[in-house]
N, C-alpha and C. Protein backbone atom coordinates (compact mmCIF):
# COMPACT_ATOMS: atom_id res chain seq x y z
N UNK A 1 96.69 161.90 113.27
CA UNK A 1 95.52 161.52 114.03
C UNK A 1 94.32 161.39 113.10
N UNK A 2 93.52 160.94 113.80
CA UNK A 2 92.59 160.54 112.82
C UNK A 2 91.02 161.25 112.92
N UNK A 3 90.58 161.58 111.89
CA UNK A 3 89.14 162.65 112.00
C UNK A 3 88.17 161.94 112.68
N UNK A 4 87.92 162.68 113.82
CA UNK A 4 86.31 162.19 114.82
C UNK A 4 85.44 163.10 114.69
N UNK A 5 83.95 162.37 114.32
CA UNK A 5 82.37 162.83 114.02
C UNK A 5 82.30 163.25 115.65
N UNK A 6 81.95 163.87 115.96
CA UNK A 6 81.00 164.27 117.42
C UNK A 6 79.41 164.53 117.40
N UNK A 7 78.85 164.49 118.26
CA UNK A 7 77.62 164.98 118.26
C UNK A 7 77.93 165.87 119.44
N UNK A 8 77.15 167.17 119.59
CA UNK A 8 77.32 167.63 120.40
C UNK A 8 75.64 168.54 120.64
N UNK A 9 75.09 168.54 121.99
CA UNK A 9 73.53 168.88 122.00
C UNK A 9 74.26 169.81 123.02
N UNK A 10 72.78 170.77 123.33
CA UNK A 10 72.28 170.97 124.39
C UNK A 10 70.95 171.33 124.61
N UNK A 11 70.15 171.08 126.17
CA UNK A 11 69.05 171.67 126.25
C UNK A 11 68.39 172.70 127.07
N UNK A 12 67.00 173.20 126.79
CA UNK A 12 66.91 174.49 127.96
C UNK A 12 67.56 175.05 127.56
N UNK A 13 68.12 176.00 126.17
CA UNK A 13 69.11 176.72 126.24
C UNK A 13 67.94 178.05 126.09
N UNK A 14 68.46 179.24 127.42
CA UNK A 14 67.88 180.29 127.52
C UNK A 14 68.26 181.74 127.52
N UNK A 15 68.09 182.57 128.03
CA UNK A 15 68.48 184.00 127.94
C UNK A 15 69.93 184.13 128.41
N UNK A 16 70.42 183.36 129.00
CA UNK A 16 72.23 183.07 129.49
C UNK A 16 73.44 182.50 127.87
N UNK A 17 74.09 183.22 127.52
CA UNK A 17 74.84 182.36 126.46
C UNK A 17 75.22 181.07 126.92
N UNK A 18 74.70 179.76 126.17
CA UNK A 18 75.73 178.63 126.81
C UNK A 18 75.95 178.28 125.65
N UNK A 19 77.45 177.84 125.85
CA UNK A 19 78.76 177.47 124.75
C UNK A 19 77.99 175.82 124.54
N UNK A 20 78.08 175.68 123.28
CA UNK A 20 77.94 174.56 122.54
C UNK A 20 79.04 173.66 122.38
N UNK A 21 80.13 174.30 122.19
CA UNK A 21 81.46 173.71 121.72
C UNK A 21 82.52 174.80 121.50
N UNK A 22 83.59 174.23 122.45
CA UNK A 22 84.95 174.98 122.26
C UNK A 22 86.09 173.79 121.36
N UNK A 23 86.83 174.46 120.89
CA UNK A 23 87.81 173.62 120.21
C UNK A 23 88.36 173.28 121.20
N UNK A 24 88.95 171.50 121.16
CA UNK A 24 89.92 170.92 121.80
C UNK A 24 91.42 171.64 121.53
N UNK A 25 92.36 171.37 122.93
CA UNK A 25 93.91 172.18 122.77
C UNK A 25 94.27 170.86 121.19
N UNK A 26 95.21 172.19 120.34
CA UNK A 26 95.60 170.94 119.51
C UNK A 26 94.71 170.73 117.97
N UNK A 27 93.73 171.39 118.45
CA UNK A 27 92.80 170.65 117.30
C UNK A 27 91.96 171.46 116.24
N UNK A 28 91.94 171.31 115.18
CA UNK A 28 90.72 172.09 114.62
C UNK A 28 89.69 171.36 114.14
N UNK A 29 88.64 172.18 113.40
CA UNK A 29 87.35 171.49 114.21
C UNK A 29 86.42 172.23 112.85
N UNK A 30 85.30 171.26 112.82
CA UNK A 30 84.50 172.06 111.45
C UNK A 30 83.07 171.42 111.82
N UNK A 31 82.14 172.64 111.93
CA UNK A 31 80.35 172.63 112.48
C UNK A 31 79.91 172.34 111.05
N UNK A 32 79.50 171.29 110.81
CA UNK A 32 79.07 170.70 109.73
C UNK A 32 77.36 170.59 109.51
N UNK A 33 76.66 170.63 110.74
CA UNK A 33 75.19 171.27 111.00
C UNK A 33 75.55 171.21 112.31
N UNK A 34 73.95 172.29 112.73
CA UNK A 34 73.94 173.09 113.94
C UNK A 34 72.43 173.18 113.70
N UNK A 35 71.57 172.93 114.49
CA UNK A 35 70.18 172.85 114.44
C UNK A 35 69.38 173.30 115.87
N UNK A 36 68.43 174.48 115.98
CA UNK A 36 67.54 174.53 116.94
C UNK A 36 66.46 174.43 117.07
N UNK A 37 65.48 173.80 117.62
CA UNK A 37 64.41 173.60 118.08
C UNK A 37 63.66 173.96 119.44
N UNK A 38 62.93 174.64 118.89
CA UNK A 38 61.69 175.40 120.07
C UNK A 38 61.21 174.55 120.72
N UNK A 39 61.56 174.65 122.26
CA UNK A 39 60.50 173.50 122.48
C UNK A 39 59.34 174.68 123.57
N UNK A 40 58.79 175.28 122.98
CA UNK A 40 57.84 175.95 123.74
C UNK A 40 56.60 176.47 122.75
N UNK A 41 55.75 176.77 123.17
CA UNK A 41 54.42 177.31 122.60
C UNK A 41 54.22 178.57 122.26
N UNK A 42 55.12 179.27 122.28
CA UNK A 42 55.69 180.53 121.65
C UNK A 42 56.85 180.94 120.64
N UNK A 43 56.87 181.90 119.81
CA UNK A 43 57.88 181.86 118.82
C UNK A 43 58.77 182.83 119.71
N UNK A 44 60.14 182.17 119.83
CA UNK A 44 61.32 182.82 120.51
C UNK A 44 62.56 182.88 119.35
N UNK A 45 63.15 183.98 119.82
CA UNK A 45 63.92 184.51 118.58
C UNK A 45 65.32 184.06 119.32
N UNK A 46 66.68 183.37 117.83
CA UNK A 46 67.64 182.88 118.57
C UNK A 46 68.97 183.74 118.05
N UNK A 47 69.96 183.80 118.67
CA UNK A 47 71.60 183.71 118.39
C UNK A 47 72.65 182.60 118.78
N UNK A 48 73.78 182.92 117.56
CA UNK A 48 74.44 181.96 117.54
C UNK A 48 74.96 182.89 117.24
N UNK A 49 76.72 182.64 117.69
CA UNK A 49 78.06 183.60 117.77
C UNK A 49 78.75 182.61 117.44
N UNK A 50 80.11 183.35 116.68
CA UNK A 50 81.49 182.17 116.47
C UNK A 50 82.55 183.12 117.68
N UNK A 51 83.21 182.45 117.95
CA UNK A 51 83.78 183.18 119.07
C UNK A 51 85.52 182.85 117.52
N UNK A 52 85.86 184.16 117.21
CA UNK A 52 87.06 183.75 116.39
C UNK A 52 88.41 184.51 116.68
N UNK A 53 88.87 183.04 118.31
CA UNK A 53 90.01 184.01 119.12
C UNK A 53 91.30 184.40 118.04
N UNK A 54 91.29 184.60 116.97
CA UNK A 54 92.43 185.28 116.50
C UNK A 54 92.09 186.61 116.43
N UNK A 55 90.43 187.29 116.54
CA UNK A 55 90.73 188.27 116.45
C UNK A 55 90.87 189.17 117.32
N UNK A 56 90.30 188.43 118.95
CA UNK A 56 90.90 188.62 120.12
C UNK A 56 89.45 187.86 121.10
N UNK A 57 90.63 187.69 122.09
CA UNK A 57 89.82 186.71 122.66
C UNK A 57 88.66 186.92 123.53
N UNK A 58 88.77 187.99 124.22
CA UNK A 58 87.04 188.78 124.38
C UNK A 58 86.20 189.58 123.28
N UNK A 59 86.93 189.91 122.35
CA UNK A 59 85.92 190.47 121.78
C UNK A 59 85.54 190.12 119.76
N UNK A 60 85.98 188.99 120.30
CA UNK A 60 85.90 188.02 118.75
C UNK A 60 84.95 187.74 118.30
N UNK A 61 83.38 187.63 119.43
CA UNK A 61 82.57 186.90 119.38
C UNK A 61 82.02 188.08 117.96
N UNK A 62 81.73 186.87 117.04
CA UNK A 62 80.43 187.40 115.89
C UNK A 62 79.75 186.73 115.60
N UNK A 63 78.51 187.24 115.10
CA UNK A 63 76.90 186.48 114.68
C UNK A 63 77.24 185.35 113.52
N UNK A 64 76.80 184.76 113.78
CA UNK A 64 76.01 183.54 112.57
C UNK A 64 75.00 183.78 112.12
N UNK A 65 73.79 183.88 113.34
CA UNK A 65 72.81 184.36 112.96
C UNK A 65 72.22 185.24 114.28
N UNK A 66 71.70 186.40 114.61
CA UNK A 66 71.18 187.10 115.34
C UNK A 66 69.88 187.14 115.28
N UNK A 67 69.07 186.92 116.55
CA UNK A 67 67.41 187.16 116.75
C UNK A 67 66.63 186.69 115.59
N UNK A 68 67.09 185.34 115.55
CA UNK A 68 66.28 184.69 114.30
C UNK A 68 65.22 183.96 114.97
N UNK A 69 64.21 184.45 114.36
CA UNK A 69 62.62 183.52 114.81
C UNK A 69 62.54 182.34 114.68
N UNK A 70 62.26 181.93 115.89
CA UNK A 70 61.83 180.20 115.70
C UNK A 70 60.62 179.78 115.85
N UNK A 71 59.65 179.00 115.00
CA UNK A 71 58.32 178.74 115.62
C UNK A 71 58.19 177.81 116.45
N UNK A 72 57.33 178.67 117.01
CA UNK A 72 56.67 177.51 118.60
C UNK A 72 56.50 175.82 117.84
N UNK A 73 57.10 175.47 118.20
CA UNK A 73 57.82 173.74 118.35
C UNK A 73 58.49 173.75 117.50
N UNK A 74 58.96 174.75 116.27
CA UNK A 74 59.59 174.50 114.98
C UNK A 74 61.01 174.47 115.29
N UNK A 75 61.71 174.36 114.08
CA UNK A 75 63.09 174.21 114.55
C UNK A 75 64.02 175.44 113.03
N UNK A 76 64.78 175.70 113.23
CA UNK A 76 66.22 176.50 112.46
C UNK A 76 67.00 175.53 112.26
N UNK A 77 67.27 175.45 111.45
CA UNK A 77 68.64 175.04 110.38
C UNK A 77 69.99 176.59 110.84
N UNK A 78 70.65 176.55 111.43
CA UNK A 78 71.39 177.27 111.32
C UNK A 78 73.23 177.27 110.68
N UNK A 79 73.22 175.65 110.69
CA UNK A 79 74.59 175.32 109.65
C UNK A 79 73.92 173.88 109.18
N UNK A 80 73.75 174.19 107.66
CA UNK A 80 73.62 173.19 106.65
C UNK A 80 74.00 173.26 105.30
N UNK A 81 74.35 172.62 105.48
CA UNK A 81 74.98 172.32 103.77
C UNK A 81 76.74 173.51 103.40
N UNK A 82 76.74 174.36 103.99
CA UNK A 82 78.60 175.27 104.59
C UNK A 82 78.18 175.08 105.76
N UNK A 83 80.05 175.06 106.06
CA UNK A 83 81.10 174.94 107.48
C UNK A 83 81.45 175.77 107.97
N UNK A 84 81.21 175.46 108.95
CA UNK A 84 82.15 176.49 110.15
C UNK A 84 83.55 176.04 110.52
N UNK A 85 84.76 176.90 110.53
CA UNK A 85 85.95 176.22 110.68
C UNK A 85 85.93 176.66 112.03
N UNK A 86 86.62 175.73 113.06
CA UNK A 86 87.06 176.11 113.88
C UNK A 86 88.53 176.59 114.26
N UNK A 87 89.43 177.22 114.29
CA UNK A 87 90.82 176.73 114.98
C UNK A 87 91.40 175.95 115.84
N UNK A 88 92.37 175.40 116.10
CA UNK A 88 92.85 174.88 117.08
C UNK A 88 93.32 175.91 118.16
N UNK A 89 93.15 175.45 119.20
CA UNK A 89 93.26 176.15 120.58
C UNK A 89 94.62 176.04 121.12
N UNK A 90 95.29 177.50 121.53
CA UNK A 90 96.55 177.43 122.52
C UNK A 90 96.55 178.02 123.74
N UNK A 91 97.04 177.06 124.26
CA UNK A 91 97.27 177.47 126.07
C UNK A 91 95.59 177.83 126.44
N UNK A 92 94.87 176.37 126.10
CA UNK A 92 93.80 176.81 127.16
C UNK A 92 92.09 177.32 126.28
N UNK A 93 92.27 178.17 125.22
CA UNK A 93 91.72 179.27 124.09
C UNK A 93 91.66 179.34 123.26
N UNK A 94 90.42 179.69 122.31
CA UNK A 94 90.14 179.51 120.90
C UNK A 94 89.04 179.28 120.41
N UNK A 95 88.81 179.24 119.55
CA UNK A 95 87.35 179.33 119.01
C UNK A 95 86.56 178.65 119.61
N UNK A 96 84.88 179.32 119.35
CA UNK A 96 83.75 178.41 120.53
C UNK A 96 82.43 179.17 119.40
N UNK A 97 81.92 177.96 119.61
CA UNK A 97 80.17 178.74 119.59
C UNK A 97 79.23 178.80 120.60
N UNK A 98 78.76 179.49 120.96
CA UNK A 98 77.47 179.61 121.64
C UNK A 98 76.16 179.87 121.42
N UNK A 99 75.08 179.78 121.98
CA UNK A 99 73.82 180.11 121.99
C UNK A 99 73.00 180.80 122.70
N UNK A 100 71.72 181.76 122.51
CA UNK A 100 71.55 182.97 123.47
C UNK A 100 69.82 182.79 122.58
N UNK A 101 68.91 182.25 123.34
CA UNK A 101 67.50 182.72 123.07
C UNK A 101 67.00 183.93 123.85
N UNK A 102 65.74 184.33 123.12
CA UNK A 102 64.69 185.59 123.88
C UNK A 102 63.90 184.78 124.90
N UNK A 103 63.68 183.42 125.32
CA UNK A 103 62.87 183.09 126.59
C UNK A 103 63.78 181.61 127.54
N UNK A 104 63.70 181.98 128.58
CA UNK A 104 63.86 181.15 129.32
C UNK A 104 63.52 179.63 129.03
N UNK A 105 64.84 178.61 128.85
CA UNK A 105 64.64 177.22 128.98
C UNK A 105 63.85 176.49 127.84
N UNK A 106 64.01 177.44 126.08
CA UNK A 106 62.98 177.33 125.34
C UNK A 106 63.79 176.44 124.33
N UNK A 107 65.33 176.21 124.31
CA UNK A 107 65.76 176.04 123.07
C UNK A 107 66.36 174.61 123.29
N UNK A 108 66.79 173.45 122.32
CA UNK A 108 67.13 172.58 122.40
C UNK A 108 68.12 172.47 121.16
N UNK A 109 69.68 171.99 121.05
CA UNK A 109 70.54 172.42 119.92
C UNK A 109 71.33 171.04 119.79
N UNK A 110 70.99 170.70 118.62
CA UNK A 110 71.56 169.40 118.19
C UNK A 110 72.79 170.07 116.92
N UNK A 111 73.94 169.89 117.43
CA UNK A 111 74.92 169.93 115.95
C UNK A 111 76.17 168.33 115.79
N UNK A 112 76.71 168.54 114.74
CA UNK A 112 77.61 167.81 114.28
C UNK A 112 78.63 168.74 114.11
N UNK A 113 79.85 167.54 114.48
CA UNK A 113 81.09 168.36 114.00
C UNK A 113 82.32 167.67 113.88
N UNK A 114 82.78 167.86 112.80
CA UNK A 114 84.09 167.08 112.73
C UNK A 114 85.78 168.00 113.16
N UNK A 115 86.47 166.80 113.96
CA UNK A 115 87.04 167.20 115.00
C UNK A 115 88.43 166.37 114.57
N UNK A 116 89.48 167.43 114.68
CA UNK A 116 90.83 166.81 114.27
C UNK A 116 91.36 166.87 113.03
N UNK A 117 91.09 167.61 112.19
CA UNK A 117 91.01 168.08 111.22
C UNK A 117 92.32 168.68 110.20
N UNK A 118 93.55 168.47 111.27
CA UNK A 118 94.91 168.75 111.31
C UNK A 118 95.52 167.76 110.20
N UNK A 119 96.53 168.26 109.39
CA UNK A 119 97.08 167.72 108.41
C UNK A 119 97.81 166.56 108.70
């Protein structure tokens, strides 16, 4: 198969974790940048988790980066220039990242990622 670029966003991301990207069944997968931007008038502090189901699947989740300050409209670099590998997913499960700010509806997350990555 053949390697696909994705873009993958989200916005409003707030005090709720929301998943950015789970690996497709089948596939592995590599976060090539991952970028957040404040969109509020206050500095809100962010996380980013790799969820890495081999080491079990509730309690895999670990930091990238934890309660990192963002300035009011500024933005984080949180994957540039090193990768994040993903695994490929079975029956359903498998690696994911998510996102978790300190204020409500403040964060906006633009990443890249290359997808399919299988020999």
């Amino acid at each position: 198969m053949a390697n696909e670029f994705r873009n993958r966003t989200l916005t409003g991301v707030g005090t709720s974790a929301a998943t950015l990207y789970a690996t497709p069944d089948g596939k592995t997968s590599i976060v090539l940048e991952l970028d957040l931007a404040n969109t509020t008038s206050d500095v809100v502090e962010a996380s980013v988790e790799l969820l890495d189901y081999s080491v079990h699947p509730s309690t895999g989740w670990r930091y990238i980066v934890k309660n990192a300050p963002v300035p009011a409209g500024g933005t984080l670099q949180v994957v540039a220039g090193q990768k994040i590998v993903l695994e490929e997913r079975s029956g359903g499960t498998g690696d994911a990242v998510r996102i978790t700010s300190s204020a409500a509806t403040s964060l906006d997350v633009v990443s890249a990622v290359l997808e399919d990555v299988n020999p």
